[in-house]
C-alpha atoms as a PDB file:
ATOM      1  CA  UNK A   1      24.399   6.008 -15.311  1.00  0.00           C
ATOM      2  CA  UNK A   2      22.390   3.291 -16.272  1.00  0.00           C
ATOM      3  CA  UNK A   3      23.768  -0.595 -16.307  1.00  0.00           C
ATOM      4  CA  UNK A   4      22.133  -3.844 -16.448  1.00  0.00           C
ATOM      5  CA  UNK A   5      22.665  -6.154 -14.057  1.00  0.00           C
ATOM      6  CA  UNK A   6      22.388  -9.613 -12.621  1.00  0.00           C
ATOM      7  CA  UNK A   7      18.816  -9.971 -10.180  1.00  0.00           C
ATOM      8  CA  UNK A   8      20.612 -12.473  -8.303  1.00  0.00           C
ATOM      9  CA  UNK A   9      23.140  -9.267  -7.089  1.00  0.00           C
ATOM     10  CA  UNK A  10      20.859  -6.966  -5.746  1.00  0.00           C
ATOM     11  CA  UNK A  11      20.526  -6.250  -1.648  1.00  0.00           C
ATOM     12  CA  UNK A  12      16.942  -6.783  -0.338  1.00  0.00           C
ATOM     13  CA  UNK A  13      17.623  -4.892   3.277  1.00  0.00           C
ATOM     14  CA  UNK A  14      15.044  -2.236   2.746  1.00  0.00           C
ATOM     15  CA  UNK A  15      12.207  -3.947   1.048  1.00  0.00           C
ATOM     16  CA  UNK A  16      10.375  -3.804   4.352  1.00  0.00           C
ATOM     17  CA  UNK A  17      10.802   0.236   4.556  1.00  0.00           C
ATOM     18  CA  UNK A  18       8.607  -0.197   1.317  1.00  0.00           C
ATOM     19  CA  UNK A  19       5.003  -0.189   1.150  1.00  0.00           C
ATOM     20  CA  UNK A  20       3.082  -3.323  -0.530  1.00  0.00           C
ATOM     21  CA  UNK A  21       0.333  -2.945  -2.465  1.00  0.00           C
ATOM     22  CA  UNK A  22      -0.817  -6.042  -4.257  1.00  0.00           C
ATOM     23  CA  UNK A  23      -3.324  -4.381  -6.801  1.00  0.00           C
ATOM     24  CA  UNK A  24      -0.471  -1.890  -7.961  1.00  0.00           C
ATOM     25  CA  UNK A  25       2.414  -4.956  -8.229  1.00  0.00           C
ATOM     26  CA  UNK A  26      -0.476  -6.888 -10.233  1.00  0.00           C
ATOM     27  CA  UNK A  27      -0.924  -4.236 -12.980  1.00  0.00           C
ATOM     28  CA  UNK A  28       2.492  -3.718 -13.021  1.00  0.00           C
ATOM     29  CA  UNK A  29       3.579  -7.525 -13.482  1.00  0.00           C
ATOM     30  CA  UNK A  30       0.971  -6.986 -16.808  1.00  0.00           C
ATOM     31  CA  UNK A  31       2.990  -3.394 -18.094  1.00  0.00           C
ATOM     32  CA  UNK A  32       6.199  -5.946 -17.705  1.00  0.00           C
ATOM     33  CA  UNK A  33       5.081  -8.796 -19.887  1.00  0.00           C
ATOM     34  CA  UNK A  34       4.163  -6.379 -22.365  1.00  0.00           C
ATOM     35  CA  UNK A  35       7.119  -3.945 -22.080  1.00  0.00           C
ATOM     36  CA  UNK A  36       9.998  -5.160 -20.170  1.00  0.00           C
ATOM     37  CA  UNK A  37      10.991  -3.036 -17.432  1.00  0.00           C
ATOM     38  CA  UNK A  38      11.172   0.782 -18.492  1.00  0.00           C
ATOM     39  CA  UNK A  39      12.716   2.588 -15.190  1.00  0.00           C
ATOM     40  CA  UNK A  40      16.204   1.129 -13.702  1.00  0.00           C
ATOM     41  CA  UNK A  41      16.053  -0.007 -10.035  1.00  0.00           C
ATOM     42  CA  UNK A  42      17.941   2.451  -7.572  1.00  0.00           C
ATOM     43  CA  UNK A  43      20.512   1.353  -5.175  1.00  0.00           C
ATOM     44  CA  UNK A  44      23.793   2.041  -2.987  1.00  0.00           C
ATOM     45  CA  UNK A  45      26.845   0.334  -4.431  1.00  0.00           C
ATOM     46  CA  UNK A  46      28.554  -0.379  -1.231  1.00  0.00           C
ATOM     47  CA  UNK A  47      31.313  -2.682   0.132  1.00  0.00           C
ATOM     48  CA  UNK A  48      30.787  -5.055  -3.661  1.00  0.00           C
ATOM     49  CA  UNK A  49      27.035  -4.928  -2.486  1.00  0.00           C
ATOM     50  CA  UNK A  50      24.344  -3.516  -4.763  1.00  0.00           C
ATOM     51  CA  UNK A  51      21.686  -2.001  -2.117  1.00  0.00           C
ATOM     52  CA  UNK A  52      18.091  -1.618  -3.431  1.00  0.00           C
ATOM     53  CA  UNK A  53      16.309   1.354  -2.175  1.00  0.00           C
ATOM     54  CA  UNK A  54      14.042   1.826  -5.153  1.00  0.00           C
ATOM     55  CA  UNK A  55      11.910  -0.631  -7.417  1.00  0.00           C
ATOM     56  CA  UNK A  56      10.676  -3.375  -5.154  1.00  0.00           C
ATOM     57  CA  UNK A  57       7.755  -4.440  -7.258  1.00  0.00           C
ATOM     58  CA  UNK A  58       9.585  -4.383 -10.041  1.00  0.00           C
ATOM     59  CA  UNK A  59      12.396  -7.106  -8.135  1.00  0.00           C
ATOM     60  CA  UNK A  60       9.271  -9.240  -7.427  1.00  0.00           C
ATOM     61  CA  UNK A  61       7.764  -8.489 -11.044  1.00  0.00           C
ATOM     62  CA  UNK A  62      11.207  -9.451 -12.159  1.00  0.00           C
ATOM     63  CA  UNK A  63      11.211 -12.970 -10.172  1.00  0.00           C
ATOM     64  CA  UNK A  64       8.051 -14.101 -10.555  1.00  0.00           C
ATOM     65  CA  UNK A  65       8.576 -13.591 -14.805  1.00  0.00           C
ATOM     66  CA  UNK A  66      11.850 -15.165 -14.105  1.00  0.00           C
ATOM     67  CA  UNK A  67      14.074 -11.947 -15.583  1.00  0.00           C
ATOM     68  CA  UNK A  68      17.373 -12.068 -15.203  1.00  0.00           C
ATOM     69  CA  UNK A  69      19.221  -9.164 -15.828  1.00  0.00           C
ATOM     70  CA  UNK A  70      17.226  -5.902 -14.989  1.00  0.00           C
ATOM     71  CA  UNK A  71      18.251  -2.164 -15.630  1.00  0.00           C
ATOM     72  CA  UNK A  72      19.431  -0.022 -12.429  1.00  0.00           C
ATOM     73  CA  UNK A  73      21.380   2.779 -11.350  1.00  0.00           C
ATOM     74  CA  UNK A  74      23.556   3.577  -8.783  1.00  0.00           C
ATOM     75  CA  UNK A  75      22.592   6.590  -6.264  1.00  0.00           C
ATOM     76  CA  UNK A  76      26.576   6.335  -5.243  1.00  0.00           C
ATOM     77  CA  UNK A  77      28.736   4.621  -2.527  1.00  0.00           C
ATOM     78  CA  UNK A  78      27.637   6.286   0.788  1.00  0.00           C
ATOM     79  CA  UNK A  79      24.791   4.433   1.960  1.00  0.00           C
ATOM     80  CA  UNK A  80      23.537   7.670   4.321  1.00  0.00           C
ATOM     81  CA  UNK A  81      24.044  10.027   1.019  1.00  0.00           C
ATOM     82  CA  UNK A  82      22.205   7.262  -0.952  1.00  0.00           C
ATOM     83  CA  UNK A  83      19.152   7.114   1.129  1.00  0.00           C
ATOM     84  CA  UNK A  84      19.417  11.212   1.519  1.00  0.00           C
ATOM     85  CA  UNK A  85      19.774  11.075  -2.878  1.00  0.00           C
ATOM     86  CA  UNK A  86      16.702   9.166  -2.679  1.00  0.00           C
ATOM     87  CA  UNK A  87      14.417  11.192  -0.407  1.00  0.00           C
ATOM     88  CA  UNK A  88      15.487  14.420  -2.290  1.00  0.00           C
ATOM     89  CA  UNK A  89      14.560  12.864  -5.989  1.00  0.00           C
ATOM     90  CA  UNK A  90      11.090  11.424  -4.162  1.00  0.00           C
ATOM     91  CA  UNK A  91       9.972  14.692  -3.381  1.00  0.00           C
ATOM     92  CA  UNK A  92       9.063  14.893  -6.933  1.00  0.00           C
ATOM     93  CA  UNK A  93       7.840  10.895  -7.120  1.00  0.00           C
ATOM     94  CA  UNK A  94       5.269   8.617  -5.405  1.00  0.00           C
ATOM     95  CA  UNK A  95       7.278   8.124  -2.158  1.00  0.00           C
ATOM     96  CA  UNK A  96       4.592   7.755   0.844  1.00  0.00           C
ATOM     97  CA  UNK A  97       4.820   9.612   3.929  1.00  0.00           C
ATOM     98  CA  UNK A  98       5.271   6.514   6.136  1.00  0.00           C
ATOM     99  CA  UNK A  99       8.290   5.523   3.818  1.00  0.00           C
ATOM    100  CA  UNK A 100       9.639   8.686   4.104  1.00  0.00           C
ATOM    101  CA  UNK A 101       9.505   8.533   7.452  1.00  0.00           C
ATOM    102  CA  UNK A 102      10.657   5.186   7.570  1.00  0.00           C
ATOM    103  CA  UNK A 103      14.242   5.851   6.017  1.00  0.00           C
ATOM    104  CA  UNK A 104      14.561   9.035   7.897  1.00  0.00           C
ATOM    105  CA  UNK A 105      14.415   7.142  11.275  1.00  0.00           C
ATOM    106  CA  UNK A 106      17.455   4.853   9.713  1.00  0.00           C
ATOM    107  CA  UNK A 107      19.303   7.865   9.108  1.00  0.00           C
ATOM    108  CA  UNK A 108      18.839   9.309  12.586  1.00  0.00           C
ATOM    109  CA  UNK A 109      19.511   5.362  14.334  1.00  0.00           C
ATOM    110  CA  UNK A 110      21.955   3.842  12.001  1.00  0.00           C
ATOM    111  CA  UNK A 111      23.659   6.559  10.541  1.00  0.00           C
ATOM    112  CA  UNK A 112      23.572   9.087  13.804  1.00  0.00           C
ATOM    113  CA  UNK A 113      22.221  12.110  12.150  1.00  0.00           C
ATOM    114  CA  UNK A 114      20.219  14.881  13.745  1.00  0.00           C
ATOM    115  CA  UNK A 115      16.953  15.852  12.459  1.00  0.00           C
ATOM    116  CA  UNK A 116      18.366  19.594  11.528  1.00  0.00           C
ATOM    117  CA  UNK A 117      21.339  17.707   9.627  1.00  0.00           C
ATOM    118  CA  UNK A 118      18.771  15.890   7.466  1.00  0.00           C
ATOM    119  CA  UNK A 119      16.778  18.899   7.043  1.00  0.00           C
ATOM    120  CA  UNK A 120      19.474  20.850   5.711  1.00  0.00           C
ATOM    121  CA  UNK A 121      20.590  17.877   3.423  1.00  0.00           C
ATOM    122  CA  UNK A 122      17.133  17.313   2.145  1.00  0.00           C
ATOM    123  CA  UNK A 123      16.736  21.131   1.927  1.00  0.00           C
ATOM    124  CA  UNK A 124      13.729  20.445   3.938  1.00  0.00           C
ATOM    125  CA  UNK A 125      12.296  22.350   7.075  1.00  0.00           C
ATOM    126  CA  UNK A 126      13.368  21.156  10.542  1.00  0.00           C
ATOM    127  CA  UNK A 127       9.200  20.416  11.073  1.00  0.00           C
ATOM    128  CA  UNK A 128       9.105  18.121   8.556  1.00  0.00           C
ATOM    129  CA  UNK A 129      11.472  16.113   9.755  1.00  0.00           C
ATOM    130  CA  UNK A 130      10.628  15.458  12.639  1.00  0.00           C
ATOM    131  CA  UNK A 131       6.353  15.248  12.382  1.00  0.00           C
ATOM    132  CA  UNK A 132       8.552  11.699  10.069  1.00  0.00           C
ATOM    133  CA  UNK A 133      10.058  11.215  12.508  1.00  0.00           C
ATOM    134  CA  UNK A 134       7.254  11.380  15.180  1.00  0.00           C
ATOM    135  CA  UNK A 135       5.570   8.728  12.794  1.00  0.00           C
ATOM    136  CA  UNK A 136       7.561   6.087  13.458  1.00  0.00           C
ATOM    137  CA  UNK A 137       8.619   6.288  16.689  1.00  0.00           C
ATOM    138  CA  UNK A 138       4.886   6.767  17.824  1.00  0.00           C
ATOM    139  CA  UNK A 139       3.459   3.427  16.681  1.00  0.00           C
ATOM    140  CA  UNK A 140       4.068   0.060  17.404  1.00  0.00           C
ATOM    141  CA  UNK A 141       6.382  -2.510  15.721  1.00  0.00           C
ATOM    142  CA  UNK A 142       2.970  -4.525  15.360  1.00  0.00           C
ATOM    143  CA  UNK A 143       1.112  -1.442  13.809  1.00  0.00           C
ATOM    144  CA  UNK A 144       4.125  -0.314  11.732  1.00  0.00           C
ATOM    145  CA  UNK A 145       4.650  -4.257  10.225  1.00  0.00           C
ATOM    146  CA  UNK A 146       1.134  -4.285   8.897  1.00  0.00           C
ATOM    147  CA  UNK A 147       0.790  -0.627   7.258  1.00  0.00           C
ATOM    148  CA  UNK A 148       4.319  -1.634   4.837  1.00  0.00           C
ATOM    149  CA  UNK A 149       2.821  -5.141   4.413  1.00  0.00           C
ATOM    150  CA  UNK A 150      -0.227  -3.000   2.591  1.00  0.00           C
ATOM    151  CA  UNK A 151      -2.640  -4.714   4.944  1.00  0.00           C
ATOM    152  CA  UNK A 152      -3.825  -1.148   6.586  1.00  0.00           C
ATOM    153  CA  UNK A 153      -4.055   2.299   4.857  1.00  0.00           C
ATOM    154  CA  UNK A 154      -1.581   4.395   5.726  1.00  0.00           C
ATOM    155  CA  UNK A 155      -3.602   7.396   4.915  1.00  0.00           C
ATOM    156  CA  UNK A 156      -5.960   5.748   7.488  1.00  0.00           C
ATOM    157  CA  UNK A 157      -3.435   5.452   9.946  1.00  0.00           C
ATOM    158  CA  UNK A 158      -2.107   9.348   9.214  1.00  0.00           C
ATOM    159  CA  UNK A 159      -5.828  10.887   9.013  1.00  0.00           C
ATOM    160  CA  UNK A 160      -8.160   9.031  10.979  1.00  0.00           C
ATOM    161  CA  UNK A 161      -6.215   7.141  13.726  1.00  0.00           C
ATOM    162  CA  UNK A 162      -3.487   9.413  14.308  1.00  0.00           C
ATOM    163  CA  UNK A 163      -5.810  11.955  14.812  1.00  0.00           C
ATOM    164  CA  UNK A 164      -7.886   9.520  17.354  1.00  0.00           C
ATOM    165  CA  UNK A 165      -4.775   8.719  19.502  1.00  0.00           C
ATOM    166  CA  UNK A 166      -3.865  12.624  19.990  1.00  0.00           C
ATOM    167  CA  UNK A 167      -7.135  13.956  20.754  1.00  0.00           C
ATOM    168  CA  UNK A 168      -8.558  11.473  22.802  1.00  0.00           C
ATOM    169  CA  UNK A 169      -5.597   9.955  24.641  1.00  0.00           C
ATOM    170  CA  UNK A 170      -5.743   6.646  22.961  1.00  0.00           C
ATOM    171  CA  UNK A 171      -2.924   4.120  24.352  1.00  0.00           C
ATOM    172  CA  UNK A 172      -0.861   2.580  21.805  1.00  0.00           C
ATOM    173  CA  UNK A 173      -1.985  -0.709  22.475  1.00  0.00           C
ATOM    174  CA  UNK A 174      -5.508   0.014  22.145  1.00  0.00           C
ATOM    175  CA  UNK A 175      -4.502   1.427  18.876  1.00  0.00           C
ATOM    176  CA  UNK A 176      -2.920  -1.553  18.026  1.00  0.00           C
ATOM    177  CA  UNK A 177      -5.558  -3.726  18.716  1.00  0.00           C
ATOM    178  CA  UNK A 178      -8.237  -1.704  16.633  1.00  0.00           C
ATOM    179  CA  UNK A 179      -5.507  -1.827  13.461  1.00  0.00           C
ATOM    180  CA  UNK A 180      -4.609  -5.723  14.214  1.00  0.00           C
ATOM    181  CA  UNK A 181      -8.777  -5.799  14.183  1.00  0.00           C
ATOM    182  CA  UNK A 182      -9.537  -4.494  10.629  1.00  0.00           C
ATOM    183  CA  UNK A 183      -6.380  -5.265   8.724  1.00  0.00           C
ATOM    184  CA  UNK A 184      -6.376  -7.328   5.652  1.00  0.00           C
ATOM    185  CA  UNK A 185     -10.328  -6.424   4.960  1.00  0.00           C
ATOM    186  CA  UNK A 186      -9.962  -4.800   2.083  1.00  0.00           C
ATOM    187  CA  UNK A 187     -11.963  -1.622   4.315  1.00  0.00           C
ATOM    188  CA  UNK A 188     -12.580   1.319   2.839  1.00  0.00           C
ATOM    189  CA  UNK A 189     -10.945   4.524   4.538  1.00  0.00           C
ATOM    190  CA  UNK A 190     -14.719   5.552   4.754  1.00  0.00           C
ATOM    191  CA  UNK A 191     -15.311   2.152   6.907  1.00  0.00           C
ATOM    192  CA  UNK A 192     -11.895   2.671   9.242  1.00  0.00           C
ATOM    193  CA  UNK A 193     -13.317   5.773   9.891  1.00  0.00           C
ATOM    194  CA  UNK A 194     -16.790   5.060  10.820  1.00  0.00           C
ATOM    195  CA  UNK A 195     -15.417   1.786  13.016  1.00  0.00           C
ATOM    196  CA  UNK A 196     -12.993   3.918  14.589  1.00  0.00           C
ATOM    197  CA  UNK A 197     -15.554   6.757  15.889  1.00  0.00           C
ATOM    198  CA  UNK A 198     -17.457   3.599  17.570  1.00  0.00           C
ATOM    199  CA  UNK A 199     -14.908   2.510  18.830  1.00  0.00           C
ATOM    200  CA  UNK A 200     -13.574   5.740  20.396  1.00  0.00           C
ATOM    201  CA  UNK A 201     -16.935   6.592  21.413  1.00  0.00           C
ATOM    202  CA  UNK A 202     -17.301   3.197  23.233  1.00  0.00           C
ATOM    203  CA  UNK A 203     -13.826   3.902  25.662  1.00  0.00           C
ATOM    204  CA  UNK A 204     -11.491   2.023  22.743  1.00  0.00           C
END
């Protein structure tokens, strides 16, 4: 059910298991001014606590335009059945992969659950789960930090550098270095490409 409530109460743990994306926060902060905020932030009422799992760029959209009170719902009270809640409704929304993967790795470290545990909840295959939760645990902190800071693609990551690393035995450090290398460009995935087949063709 939808409420509206204070900014100043809302939880801000997961805003780095979401991806930034400046140009899509801009044109949003523009459908604000001219609308107010249509669709209610999602979050885990827990422990008097108001988690936010959903509707980051609206928070920020919300700040910056000095809103006060903002619509949201409440996914319920567990904070491992909220994130579940989440994933299930995003399978049908703009949730990236590396997100995905990003709150399925808290469920398996902070909440203890096995990857056929969240398949079943998710009503998801046990494969999907864990090629997520390969993902994360696959790259580094460094790598991970800039992908959900929006300053590397993570379809670039997925599709062209993934795909490096497991066919030619690329360390994760050398990985790390090439992403550290071209992040904050503004590259096309065309570019990444092309500079990472020169760079694995030179011994990256």
């Amino acid at each position: 059910m939808k409420e509206d409530v204070e900014i100043s109460s809302l939880d801000l743990r997961f805003e780095s298991y979401r991806i930034r994306s400046e140009k899509t926060e801009k044109a949003l902060l523009g459908s604000i001014i001219e609308n107010g905020i249509l669709d209610p932030l999602q979050g885990i009422d827990s422990n008097g606590a108001r988690i936010l799992l959903n509707g980051f760029k609206r928070y920020r959209c919300a700040k910056k335009l000095d809103i006060r009170i903002i619509p949201y719902i409440s996914l319920g009270s567990d904070e491992a059945y909220g994130i579940i809640t989440f994933l299930r409704d995003s399978n049908v929304k703009s949730l990236d992969v590396m997100e995905q993967a990003h709150l399925i790795e808290e469920l398996r470290v902070v909440y203890h659950l096995k990857n056929g545990e969240i398949a079943r909840l998710l009503e998801r295959s046990k494969g999907w789960v864990s090629m997520r939760t390969g993902l994360i645990t696959e790259m580094s902190e460094v790598v991970k930090e800039l992908i959900f800071k929006g300053e590397f693609s993570s379809y670039a990551y997925m599709y062209t550098i993934r795909k490096f690393m497991r066919m030619n035995k690329i360390s994760k450090k050398d990985i790390e270095t090439f992403v550290v290398a071209v992040s904050g460009k503004n590259l096309s995935i065309r570019d990444i490409k092309i500079l990472a087949h020169d760079k694995q063709m030179t011994h990256l």
